[in-house]
PDB file of N, CA and C in Angstrom:
ATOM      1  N   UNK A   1     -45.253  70.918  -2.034  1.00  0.00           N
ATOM      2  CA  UNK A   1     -44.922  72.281  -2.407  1.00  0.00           C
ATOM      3  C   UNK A   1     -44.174  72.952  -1.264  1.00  0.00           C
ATOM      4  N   UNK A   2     -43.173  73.820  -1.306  1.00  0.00           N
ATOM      5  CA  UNK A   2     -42.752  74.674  -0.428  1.00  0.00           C
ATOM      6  C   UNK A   2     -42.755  76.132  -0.679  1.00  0.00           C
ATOM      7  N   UNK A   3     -42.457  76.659  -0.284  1.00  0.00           N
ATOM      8  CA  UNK A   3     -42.643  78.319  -0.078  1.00  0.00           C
ATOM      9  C   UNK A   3     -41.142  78.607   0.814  1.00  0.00           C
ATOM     10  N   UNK A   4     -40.677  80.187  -0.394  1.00  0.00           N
ATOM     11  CA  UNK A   4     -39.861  80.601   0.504  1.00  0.00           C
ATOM     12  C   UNK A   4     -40.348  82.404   0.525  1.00  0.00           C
ATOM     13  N   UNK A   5     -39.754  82.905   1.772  1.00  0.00           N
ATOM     14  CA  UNK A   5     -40.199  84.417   1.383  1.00  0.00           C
ATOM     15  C   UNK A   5     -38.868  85.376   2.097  1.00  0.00           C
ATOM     16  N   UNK A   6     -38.976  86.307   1.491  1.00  0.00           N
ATOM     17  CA  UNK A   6     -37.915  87.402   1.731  1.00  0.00           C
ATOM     18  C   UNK A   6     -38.640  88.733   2.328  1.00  0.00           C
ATOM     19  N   UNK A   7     -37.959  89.567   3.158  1.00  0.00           N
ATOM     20  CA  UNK A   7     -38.424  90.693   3.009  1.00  0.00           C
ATOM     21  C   UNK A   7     -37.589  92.079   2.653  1.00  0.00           C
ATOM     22  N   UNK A   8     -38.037  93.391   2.157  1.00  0.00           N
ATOM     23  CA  UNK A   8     -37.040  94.086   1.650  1.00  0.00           C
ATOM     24  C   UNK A   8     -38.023  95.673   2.081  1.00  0.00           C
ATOM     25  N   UNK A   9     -37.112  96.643   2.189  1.00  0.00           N
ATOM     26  CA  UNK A   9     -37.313  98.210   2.000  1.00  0.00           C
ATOM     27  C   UNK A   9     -38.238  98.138   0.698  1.00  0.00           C
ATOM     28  N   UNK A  10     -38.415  97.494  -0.067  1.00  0.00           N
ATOM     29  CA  UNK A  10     -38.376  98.166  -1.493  1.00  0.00           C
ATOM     30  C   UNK A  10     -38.949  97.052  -1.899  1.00  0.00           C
ATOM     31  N   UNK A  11     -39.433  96.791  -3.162  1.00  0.00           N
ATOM     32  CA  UNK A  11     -40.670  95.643  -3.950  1.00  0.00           C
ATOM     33  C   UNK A  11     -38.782  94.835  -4.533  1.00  0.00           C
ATOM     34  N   UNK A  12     -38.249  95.828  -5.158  1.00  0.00           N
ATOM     35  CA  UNK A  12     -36.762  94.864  -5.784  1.00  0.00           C
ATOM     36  C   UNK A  12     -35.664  94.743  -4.533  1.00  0.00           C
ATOM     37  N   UNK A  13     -36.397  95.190  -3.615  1.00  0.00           N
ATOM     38  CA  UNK A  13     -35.123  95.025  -2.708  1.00  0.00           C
ATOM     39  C   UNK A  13     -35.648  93.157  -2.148  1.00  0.00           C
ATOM     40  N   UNK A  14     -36.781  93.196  -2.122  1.00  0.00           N
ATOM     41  CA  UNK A  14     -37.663  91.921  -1.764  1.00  0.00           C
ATOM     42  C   UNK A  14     -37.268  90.746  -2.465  1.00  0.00           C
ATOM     43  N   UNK A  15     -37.220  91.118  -3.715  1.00  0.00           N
ATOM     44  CA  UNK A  15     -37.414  90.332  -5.142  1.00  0.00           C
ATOM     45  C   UNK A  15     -35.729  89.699  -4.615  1.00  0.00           C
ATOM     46  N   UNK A  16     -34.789  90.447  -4.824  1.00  0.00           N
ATOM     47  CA  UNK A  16     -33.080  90.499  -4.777  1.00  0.00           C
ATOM     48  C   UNK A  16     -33.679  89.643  -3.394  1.00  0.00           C
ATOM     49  N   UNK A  17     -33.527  89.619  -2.368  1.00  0.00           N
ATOM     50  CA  UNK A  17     -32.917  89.056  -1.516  1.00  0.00           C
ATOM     51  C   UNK A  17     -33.788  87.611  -1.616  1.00  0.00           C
ATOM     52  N   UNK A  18     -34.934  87.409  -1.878  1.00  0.00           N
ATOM     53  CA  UNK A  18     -35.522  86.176  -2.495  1.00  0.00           C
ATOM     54  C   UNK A  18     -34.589  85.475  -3.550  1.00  0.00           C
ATOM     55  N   UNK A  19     -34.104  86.052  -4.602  1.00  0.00           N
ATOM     56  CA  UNK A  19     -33.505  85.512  -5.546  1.00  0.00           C
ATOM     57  C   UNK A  19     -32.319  84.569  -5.154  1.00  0.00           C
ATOM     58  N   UNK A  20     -31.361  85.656  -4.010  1.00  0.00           N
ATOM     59  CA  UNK A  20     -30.334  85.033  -3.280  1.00  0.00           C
ATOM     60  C   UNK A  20     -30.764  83.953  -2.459  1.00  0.00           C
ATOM     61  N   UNK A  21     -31.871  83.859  -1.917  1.00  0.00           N
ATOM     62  CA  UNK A  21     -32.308  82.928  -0.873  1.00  0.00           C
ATOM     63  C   UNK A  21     -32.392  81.359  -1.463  1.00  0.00           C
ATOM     64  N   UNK A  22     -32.811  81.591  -2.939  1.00  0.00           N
ATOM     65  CA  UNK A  22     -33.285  80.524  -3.712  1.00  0.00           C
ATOM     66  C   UNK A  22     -31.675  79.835  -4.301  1.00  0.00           C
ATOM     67  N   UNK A  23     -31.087  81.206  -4.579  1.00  0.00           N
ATOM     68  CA  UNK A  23     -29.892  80.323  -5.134  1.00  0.00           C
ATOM     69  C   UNK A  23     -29.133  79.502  -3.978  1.00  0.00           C
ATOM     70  N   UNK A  24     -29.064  79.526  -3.011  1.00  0.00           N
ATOM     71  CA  UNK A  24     -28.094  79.318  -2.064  1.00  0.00           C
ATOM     72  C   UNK A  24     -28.993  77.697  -1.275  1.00  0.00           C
ATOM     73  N   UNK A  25     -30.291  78.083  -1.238  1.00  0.00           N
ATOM     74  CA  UNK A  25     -31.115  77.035  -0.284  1.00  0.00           C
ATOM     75  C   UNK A  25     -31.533  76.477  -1.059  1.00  0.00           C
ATOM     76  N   UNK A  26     -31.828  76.705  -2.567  1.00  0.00           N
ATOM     77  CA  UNK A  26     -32.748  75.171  -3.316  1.00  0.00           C
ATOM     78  C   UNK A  26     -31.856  75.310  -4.593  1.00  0.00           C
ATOM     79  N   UNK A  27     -30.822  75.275  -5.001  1.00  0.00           N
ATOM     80  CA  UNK A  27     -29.719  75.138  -6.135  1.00  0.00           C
ATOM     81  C   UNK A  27     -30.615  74.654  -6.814  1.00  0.00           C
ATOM     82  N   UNK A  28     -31.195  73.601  -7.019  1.00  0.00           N
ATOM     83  CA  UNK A  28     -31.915  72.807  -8.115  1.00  0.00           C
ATOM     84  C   UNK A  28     -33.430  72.876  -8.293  1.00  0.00           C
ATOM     85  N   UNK A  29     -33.865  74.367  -7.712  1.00  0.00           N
ATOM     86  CA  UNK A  29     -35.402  74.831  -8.349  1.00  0.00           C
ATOM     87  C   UNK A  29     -35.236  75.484  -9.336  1.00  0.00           C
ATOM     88  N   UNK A  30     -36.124  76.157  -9.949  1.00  0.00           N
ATOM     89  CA  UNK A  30     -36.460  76.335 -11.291  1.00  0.00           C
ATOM     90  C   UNK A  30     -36.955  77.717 -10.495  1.00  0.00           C
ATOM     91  N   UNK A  31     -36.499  78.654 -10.868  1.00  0.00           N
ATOM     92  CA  UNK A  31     -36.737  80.081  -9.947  1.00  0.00           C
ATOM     93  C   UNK A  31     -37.174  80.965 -11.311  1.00  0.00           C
ATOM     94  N   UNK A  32     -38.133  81.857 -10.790  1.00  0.00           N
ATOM     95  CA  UNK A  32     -38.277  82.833 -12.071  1.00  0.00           C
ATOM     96  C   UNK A  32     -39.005  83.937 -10.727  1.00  0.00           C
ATOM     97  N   UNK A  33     -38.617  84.866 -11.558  1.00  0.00           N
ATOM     98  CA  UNK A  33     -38.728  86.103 -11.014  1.00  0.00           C
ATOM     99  C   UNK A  33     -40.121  86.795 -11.603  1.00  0.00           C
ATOM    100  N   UNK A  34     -40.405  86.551 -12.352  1.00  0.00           N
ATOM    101  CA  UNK A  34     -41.819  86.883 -12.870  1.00  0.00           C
ATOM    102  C   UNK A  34     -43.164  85.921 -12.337  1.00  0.00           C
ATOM    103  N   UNK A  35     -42.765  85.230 -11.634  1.00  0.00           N
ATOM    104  CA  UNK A  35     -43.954  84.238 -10.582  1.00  0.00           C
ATOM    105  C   UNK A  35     -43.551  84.786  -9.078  1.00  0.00           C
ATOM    106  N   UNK A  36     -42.757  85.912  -8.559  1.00  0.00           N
ATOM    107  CA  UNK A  36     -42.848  85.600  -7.453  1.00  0.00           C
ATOM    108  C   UNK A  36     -44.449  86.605  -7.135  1.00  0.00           C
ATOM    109  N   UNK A  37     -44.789  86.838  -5.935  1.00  0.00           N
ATOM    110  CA  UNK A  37     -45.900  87.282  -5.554  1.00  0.00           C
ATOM    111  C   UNK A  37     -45.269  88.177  -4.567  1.00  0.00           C
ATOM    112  N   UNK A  38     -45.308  90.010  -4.645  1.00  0.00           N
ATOM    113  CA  UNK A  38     -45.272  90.653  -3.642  1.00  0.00           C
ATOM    114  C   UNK A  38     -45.997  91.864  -2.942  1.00  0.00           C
ATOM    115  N   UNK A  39     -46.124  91.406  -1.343  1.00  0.00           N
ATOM    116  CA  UNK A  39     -46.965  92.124  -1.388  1.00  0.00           C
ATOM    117  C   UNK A  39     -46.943  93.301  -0.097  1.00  0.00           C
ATOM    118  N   UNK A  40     -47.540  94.369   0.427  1.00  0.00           N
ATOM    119  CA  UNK A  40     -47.307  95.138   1.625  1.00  0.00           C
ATOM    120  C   UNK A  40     -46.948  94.743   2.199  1.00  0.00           C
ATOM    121  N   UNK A  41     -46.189  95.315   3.113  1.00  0.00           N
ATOM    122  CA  UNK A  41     -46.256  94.388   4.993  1.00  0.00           C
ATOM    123  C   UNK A  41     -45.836  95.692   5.440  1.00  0.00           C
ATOM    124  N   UNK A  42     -46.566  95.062   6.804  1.00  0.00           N
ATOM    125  CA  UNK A  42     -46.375  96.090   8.057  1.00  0.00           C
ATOM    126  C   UNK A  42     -46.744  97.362   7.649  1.00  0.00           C
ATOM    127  N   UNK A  43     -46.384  98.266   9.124  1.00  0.00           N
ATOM    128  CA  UNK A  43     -47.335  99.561   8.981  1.00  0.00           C
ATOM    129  C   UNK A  43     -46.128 100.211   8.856  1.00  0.00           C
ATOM    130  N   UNK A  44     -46.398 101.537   9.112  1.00  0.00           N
ATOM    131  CA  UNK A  44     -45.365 103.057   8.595  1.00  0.00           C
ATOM    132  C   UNK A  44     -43.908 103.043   9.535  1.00  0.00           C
ATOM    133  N   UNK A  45     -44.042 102.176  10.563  1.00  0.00           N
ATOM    134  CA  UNK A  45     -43.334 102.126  11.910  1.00  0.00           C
ATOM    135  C   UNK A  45     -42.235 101.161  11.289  1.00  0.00           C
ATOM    136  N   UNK A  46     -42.462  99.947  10.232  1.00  0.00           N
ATOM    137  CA  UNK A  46     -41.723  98.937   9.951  1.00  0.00           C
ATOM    138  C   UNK A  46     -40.767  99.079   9.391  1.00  0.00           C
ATOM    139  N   UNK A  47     -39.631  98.334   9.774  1.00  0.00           N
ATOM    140  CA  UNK A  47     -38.208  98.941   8.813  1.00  0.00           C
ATOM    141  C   UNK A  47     -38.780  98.034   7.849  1.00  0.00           C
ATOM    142  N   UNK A  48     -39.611  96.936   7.375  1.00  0.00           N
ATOM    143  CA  UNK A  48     -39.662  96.130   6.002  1.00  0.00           C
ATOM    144  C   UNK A  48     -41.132  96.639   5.377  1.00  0.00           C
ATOM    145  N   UNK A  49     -41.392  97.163   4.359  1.00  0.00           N
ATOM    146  CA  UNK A  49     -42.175  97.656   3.851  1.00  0.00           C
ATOM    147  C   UNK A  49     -42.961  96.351   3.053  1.00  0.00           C
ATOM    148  N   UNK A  50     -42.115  95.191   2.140  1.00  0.00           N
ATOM    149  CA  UNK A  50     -42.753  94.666   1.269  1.00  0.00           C
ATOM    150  C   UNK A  50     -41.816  92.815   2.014  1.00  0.00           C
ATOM    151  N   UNK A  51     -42.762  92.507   1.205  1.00  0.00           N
ATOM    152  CA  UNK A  51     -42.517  90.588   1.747  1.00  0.00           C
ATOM    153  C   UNK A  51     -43.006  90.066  -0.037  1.00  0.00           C
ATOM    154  N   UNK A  52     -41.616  89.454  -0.487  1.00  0.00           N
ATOM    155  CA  UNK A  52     -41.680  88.388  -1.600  1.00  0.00           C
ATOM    156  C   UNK A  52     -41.815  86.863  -1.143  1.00  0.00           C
ATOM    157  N   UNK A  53     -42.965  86.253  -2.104  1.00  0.00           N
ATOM    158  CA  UNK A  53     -42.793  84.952  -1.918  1.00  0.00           C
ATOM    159  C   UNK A  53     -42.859  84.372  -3.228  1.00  0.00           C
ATOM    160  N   UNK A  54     -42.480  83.087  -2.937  1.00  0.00           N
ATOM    161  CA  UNK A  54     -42.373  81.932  -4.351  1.00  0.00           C
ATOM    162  C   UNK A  54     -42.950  81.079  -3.799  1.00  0.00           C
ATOM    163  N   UNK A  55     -43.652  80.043  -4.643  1.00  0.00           N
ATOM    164  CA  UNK A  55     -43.863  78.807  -4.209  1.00  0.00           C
ATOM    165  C   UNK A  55     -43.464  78.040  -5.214  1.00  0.00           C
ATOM    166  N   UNK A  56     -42.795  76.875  -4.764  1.00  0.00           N
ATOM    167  CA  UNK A  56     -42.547  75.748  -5.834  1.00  0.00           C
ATOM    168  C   UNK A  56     -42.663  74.115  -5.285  1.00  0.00           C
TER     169      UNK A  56
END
């Protein structure tokens, strides 16, 4: 299994730059956007609010 993760301002800003990550680094996974998992990160100080991951 591998895991990839993104991080973003925003829960879709997370999602979007995951999506791109997947198309570009694993062309031939099976990506869905309704399995990824996202969740807080960091405190009030952080420019990244949220962290997406996939596993496949």
């Amino acid at each position: 299994m591998q895991k990839e993760t993104a991080f973003g301002k925003t829960k879709e800003e997370a999602i979007s730059k995951l999506s791109k990550t997947m198309m570009y680094k694993h062309p031939d996974a099976i990506f869905s956007r309704y399995n990824v998992e996202v969740s807080e990160y960091g405190d009030e100080k952080s420019e990244f609010k949220f962290i997406a991951e996939y596993t496949f």
